[in-house]
PDB file of N, CA and C in Angstrom:
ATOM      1  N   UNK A   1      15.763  -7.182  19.430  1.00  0.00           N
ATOM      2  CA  UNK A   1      14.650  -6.297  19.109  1.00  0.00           C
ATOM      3  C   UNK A   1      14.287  -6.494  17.638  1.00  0.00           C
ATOM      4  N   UNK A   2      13.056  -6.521  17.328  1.00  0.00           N
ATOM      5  CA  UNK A   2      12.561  -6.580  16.208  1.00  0.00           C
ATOM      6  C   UNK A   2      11.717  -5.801  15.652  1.00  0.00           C
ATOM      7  N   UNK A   3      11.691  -5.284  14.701  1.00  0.00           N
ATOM      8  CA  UNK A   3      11.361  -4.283  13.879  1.00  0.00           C
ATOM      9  C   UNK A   3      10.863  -3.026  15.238  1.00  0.00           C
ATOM     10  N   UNK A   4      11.962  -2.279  16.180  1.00  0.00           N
ATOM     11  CA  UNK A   4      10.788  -1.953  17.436  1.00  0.00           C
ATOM     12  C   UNK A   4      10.489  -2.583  18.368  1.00  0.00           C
ATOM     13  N   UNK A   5      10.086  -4.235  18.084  1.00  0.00           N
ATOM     14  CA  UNK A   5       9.117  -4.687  19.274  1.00  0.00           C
ATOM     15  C   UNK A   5       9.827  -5.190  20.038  1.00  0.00           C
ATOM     16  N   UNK A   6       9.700  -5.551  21.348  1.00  0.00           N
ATOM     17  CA  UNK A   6      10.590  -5.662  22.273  1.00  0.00           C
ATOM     18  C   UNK A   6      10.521  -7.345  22.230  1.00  0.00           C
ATOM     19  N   UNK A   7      11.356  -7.891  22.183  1.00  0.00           N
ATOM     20  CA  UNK A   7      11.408  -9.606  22.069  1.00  0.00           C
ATOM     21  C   UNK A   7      10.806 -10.054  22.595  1.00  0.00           C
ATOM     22  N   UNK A   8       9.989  -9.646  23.838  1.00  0.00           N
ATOM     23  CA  UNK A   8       8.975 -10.276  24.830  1.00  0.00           C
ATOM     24  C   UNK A   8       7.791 -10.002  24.608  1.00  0.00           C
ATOM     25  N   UNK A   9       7.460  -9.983  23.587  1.00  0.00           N
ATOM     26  CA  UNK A   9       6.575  -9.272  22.808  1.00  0.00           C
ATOM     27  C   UNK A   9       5.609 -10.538  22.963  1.00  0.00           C
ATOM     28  N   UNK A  10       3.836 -10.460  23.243  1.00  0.00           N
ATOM     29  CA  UNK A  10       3.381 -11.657  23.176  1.00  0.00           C
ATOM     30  C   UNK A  10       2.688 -12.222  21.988  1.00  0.00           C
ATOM     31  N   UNK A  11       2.384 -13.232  21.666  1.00  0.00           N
ATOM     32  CA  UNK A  11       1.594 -13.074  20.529  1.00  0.00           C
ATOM     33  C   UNK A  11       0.240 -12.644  20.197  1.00  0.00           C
ATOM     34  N   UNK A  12      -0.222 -12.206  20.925  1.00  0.00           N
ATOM     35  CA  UNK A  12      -1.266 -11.313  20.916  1.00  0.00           C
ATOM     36  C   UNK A  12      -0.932  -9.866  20.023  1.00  0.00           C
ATOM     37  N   UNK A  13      -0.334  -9.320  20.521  1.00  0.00           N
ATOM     38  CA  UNK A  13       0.820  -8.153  20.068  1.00  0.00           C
ATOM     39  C   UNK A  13       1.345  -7.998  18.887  1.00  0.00           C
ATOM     40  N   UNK A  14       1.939  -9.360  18.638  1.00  0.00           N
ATOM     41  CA  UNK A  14       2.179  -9.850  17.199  1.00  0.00           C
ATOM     42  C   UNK A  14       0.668 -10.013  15.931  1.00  0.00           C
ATOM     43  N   UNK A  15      -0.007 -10.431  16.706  1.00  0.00           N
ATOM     44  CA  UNK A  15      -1.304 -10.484  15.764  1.00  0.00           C
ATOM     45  C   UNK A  15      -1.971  -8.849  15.523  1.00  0.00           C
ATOM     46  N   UNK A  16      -1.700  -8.487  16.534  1.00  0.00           N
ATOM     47  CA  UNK A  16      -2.408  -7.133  16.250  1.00  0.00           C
ATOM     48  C   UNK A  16      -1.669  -6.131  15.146  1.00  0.00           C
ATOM     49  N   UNK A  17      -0.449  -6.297  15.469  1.00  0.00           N
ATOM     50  CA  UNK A  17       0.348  -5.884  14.762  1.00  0.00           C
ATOM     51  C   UNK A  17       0.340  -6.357  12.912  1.00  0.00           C
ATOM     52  N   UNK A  18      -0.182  -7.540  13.300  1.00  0.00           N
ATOM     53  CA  UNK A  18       0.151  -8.317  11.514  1.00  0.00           C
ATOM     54  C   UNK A  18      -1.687  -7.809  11.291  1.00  0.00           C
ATOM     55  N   UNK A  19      -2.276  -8.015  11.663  1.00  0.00           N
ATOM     56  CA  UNK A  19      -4.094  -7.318  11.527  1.00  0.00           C
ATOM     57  C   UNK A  19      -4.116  -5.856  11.201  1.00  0.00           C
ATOM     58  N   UNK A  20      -3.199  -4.983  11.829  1.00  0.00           N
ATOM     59  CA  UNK A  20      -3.376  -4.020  11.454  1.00  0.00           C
ATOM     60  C   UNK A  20      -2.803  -3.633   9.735  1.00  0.00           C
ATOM     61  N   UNK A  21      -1.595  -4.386   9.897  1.00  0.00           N
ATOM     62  CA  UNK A  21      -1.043  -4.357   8.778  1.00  0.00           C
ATOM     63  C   UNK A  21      -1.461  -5.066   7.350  1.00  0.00           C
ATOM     64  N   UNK A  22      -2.681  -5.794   7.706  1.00  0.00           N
ATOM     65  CA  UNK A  22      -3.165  -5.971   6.651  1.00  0.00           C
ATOM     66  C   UNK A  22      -4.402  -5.511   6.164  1.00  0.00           C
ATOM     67  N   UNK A  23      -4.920  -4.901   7.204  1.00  0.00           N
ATOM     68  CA  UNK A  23      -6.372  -3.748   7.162  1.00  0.00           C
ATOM     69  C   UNK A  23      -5.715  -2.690   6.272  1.00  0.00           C
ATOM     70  N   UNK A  24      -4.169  -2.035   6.887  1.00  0.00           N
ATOM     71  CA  UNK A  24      -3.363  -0.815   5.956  1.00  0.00           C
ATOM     72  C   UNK A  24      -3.181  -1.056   4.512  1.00  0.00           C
ATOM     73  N   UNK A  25      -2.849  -2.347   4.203  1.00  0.00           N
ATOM     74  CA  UNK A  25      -2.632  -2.868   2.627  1.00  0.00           C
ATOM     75  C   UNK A  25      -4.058  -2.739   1.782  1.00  0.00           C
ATOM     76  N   UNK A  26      -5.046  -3.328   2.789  1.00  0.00           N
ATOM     77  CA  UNK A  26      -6.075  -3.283   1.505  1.00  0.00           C
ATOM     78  C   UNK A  26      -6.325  -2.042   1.849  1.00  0.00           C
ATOM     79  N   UNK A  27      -6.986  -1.223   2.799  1.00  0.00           N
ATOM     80  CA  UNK A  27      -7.097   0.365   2.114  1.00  0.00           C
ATOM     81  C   UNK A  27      -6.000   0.730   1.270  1.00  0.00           C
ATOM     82  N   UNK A  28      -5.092   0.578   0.722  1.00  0.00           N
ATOM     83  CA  UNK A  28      -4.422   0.775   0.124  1.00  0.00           C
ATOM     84  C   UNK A  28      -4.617   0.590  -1.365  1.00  0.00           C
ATOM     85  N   UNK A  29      -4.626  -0.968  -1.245  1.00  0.00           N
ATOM     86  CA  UNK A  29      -4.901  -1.571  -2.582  1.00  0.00           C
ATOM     87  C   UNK A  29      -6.060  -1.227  -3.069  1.00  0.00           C
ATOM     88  N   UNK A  30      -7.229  -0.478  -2.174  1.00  0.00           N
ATOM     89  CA  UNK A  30      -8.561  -0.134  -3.246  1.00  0.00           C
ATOM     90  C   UNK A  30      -8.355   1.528  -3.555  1.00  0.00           C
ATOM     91  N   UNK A  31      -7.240   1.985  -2.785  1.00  0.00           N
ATOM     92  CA  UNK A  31      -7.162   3.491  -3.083  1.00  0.00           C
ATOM     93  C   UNK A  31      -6.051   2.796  -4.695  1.00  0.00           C
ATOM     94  N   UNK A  32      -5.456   2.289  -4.664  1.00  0.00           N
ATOM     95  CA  UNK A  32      -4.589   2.204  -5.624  1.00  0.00           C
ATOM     96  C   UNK A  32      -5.544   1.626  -7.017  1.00  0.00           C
ATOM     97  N   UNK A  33      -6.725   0.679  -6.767  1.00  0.00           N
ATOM     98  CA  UNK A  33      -7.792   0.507  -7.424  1.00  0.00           C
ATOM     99  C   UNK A  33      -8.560   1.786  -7.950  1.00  0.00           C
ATOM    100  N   UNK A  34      -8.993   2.225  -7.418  1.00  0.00           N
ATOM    101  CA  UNK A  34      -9.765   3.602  -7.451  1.00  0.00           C
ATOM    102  C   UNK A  34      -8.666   4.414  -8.646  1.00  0.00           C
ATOM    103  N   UNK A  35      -7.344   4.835  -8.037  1.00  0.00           N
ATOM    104  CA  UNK A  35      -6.197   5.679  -9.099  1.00  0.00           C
ATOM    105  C   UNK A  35      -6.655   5.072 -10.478  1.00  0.00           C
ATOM    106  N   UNK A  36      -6.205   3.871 -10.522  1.00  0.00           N
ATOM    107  CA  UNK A  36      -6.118   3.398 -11.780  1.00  0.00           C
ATOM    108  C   UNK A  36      -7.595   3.555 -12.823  1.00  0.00           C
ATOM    109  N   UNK A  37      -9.057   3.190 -11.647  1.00  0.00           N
ATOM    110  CA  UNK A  37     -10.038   3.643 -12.722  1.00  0.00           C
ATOM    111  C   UNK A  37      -9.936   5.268 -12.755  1.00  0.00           C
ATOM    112  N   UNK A  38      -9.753   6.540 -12.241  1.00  0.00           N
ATOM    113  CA  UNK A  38      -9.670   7.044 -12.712  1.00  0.00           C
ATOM    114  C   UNK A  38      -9.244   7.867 -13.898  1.00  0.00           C
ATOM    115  N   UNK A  39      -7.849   7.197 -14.188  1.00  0.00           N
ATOM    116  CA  UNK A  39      -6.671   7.269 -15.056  1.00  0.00           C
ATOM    117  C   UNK A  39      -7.284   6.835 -16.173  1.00  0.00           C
ATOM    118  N   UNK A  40      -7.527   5.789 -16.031  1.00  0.00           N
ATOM    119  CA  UNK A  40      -8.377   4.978 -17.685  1.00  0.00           C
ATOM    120  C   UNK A  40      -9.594   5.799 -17.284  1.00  0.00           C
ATOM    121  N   UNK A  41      -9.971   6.410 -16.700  1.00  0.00           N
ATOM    122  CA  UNK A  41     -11.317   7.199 -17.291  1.00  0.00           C
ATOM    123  C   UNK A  41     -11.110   8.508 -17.739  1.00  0.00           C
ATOM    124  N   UNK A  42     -10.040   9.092 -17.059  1.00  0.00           N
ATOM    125  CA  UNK A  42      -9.924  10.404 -17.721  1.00  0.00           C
ATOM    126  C   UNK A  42      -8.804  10.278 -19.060  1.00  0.00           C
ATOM    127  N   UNK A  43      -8.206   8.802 -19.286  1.00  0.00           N
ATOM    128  CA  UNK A  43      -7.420   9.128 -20.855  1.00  0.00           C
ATOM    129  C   UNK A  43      -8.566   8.840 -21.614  1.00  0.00           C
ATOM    130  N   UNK A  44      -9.493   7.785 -20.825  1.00  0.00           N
ATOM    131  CA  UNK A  44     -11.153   7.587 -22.420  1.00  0.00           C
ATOM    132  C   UNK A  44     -11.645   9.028 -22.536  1.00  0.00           C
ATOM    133  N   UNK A  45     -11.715   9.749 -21.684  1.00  0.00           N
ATOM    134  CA  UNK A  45     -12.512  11.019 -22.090  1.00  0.00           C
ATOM    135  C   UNK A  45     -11.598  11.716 -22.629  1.00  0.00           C
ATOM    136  N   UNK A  46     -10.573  11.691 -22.605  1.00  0.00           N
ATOM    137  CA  UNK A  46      -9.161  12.580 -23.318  1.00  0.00           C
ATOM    138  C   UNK A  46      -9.946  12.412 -24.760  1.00  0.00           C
ATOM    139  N   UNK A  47      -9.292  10.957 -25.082  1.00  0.00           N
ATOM    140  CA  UNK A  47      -9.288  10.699 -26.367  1.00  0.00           C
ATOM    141  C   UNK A  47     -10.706  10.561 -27.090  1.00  0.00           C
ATOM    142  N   UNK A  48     -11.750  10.271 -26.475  1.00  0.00           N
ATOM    143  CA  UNK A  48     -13.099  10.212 -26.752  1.00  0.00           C
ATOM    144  C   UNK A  48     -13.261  11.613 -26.926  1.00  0.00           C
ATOM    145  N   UNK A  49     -13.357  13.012 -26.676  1.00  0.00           N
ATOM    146  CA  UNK A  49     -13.735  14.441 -27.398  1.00  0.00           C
ATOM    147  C   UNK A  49     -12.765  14.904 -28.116  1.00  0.00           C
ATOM    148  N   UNK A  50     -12.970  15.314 -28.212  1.00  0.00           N
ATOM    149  CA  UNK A  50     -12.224  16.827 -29.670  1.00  0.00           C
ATOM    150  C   UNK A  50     -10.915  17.583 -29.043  1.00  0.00           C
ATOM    151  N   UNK A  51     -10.914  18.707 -29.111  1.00  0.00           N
ATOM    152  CA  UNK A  51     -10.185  19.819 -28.438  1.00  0.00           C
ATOM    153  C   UNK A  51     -10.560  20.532 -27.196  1.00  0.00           C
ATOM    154  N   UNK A  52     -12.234  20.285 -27.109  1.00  0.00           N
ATOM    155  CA  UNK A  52     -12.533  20.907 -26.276  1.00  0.00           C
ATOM    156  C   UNK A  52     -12.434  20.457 -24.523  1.00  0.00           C
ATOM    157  N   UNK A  53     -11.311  21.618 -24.151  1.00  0.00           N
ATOM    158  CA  UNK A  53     -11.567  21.229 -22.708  1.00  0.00           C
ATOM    159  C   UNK A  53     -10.437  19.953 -22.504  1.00  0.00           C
ATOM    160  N   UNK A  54      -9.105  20.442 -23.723  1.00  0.00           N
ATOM    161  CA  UNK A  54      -7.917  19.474 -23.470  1.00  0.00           C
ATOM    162  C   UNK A  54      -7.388  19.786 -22.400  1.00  0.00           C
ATOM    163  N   UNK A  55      -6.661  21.271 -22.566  1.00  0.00           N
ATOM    164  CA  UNK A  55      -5.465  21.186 -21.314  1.00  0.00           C
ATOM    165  C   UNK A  55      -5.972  21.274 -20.203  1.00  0.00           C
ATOM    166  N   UNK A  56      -7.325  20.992 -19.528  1.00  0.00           N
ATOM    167  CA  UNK A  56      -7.736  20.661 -17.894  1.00  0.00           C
ATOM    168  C   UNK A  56      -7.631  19.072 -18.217  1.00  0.00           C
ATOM    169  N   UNK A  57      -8.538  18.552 -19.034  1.00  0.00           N
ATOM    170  CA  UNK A  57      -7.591  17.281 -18.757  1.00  0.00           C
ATOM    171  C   UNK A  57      -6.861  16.707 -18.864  1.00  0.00           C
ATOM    172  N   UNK A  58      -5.472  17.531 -19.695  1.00  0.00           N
ATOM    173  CA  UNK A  58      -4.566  17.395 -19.535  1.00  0.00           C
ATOM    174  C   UNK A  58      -3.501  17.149 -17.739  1.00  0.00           C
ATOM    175  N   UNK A  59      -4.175  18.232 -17.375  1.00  0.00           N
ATOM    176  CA  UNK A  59      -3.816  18.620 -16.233  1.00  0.00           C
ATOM    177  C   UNK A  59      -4.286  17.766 -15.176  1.00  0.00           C
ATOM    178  N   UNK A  60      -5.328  17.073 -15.733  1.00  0.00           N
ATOM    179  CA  UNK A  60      -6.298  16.403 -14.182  1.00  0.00           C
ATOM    180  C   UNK A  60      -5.676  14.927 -14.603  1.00  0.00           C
ATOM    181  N   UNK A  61      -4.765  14.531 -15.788  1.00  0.00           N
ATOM    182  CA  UNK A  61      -4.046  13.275 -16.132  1.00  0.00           C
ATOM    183  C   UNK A  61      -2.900  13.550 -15.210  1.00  0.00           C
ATOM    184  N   UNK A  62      -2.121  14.615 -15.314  1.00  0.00           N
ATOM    185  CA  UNK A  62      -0.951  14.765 -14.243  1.00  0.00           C
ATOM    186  C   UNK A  62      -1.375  14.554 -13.542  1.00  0.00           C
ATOM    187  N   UNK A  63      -2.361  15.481 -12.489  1.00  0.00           N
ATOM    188  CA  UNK A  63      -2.584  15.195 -11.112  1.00  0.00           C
ATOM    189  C   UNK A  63      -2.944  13.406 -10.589  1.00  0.00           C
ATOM    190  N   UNK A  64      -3.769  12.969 -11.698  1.00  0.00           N
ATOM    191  CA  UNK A  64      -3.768  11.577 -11.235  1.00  0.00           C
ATOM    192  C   UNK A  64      -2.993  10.832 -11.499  1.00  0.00           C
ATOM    193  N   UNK A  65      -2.050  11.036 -12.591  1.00  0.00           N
ATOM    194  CA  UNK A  65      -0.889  10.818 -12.671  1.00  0.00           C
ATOM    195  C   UNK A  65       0.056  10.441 -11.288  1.00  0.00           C
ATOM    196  N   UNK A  66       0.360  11.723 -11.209  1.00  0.00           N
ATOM    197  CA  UNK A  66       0.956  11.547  -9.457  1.00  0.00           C
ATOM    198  C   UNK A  66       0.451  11.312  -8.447  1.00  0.00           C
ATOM    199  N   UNK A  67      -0.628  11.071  -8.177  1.00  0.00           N
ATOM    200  CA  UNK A  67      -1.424  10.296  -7.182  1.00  0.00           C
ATOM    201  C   UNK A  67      -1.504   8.976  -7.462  1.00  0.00           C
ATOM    202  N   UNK A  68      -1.341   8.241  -8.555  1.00  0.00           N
ATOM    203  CA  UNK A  68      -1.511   7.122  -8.482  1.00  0.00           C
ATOM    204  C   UNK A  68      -0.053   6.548  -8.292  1.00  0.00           C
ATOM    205  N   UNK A  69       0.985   7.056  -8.503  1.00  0.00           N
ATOM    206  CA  UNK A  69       2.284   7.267  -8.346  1.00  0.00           C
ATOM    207  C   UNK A  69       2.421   7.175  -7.293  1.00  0.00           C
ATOM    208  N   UNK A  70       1.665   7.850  -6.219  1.00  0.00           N
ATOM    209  CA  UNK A  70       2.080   7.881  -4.745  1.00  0.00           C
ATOM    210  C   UNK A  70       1.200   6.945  -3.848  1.00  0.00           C
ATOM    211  N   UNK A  71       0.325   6.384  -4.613  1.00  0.00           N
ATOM    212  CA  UNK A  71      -0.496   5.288  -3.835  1.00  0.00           C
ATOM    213  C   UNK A  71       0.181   4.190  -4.078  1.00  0.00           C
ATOM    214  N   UNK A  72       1.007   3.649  -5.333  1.00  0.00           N
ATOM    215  CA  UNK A  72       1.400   2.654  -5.671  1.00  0.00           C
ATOM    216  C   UNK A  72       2.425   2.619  -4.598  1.00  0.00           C
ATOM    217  N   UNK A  73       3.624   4.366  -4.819  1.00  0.00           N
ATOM    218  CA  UNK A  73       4.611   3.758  -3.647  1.00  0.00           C
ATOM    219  C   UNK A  73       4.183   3.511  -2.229  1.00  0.00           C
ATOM    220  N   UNK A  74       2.799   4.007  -1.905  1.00  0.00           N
ATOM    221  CA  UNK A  74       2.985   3.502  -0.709  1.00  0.00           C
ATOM    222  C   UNK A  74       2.043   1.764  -0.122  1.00  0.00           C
ATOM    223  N   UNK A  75       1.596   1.793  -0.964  1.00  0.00           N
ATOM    224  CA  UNK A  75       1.162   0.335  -1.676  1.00  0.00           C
ATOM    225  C   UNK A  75       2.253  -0.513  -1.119  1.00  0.00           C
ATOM    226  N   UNK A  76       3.307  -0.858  -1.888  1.00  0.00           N
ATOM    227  CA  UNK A  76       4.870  -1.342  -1.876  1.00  0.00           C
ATOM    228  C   UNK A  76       5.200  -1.504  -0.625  1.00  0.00           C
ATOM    229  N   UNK A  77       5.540   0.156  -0.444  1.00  0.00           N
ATOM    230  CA  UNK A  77       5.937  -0.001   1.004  1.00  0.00           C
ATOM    231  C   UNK A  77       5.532  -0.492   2.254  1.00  0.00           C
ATOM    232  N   UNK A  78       3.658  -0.674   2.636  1.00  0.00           N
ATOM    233  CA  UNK A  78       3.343  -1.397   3.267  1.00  0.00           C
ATOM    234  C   UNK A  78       3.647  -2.615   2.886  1.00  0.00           C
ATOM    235  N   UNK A  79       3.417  -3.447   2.069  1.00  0.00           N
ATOM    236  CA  UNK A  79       3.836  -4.854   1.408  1.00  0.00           C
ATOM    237  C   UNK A  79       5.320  -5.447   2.057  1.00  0.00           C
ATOM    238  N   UNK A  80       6.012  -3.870   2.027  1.00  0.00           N
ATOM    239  CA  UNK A  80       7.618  -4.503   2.402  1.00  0.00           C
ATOM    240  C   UNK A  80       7.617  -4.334   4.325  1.00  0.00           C
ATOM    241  N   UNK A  81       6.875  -3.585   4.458  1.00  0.00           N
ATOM    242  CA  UNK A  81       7.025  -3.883   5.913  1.00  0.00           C
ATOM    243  C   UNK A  81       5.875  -4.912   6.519  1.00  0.00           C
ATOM    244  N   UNK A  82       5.329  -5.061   6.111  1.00  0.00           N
ATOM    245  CA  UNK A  82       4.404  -6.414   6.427  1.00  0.00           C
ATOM    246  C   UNK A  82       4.924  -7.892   6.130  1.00  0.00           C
ATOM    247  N   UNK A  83       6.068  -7.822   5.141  1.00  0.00           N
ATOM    248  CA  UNK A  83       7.104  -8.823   4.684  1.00  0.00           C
ATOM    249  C   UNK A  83       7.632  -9.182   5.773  1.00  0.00           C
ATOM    250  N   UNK A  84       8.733  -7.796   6.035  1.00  0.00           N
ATOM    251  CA  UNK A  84       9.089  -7.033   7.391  1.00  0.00           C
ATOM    252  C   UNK A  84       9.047  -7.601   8.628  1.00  0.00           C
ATOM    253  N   UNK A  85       7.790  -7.835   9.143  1.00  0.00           N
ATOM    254  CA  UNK A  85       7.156  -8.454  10.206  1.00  0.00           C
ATOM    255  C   UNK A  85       6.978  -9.484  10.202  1.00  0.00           C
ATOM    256  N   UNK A  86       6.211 -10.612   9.140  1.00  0.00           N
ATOM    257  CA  UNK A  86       6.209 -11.821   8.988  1.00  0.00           C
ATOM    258  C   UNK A  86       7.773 -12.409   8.849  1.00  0.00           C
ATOM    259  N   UNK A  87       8.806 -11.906   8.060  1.00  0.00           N
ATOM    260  CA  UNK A  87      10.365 -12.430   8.640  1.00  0.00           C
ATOM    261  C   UNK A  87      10.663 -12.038   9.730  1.00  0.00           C
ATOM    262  N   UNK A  88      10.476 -11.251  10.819  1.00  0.00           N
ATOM    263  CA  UNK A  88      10.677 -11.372  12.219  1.00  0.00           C
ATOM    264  C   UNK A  88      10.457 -12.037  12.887  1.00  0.00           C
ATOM    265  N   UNK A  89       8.971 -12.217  12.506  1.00  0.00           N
ATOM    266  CA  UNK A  89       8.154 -13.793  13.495  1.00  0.00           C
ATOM    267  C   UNK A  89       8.629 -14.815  13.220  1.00  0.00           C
ATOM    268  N   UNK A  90       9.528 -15.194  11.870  1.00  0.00           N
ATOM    269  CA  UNK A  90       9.578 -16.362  11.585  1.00  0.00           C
ATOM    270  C   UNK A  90      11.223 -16.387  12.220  1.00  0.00           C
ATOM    271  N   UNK A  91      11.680 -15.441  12.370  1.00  0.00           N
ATOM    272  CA  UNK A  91      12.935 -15.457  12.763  1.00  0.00           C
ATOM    273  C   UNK A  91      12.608 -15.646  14.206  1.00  0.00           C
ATOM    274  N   UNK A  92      12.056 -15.596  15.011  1.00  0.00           N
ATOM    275  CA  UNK A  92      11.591 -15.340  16.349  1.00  0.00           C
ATOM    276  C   UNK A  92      11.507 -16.820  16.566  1.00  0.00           C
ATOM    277  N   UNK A  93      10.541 -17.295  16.019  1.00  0.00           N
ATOM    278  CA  UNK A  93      10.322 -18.897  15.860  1.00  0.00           C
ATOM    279  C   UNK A  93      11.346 -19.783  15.348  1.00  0.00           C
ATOM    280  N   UNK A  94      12.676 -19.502  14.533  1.00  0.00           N
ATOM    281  CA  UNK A  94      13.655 -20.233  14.264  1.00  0.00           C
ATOM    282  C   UNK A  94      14.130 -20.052  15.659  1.00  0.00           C
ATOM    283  N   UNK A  95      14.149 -18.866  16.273  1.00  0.00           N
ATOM    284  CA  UNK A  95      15.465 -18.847  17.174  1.00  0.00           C
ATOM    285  C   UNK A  95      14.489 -19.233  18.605  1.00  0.00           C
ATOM    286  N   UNK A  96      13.747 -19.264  19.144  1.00  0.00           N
ATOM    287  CA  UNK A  96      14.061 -19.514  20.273  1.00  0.00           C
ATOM    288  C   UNK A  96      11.841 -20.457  20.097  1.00  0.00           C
ATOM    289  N   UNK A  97      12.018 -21.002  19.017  1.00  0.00           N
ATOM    290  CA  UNK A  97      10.991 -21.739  18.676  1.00  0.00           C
ATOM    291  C   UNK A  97       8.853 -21.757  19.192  1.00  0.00           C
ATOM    292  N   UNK A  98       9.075 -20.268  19.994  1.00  0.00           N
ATOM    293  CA  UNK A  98       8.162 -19.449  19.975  1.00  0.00           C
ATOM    294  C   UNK A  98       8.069 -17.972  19.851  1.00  0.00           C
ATOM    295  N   UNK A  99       7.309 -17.490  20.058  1.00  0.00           N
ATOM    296  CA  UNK A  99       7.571 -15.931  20.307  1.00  0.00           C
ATOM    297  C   UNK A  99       7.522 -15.700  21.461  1.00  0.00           C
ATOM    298  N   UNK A 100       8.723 -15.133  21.447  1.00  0.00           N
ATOM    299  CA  UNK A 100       9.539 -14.856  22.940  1.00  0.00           C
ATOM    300  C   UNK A 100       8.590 -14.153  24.017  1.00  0.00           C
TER     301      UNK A 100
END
């Protein structure tokens, strides 16, 4: 059994599986895009005014702070299970030189 899939798994199955998983990465990677311009936009406006109207954006730096924190980890984590899957297939294909 591999990651779940049942060894008789066809390759059809397998493709859908690796398609989906790479549709999940890039929504990912443009939400993780998106974090980051926000971040550099709300430290330019930090540091670009005065006093006025610090500690909300202080506060709206945390919050994106940790959102971009949590897009990155899950960024990763698709990356590692899409790894994940592509060493299964390839293990699938060492061992019995198709997918089973």
């Amino acid at each position: 059994m591999y990651l779940g899939l049942l060894p008789n798994g066809t390759e059809s199955e397998f493709s859908r599986y690796i398609g989906t998983g790479v549709v999940i990465l890039a929504i990912q990677c443009i939400i993780l895009a998106f974090g980051i311009f926000v971040f550099i936009s709300l430290l330019y406006y930090l540091l670009s005014n005065g006093d006025e109207c610090r500690s909300e954006s202080i506060l709206n730096i945390t919050l994106t702070s940790i959102n971009l924190l949590h897009s990155t980890i899950t960024t990763f984590t698709s990356v590692k299970l899409l790894l994940k899957l592509f060493t299964s297939i390839a293990t699938q294909y060492k061992t019995y030189d198709k997918i089973a």
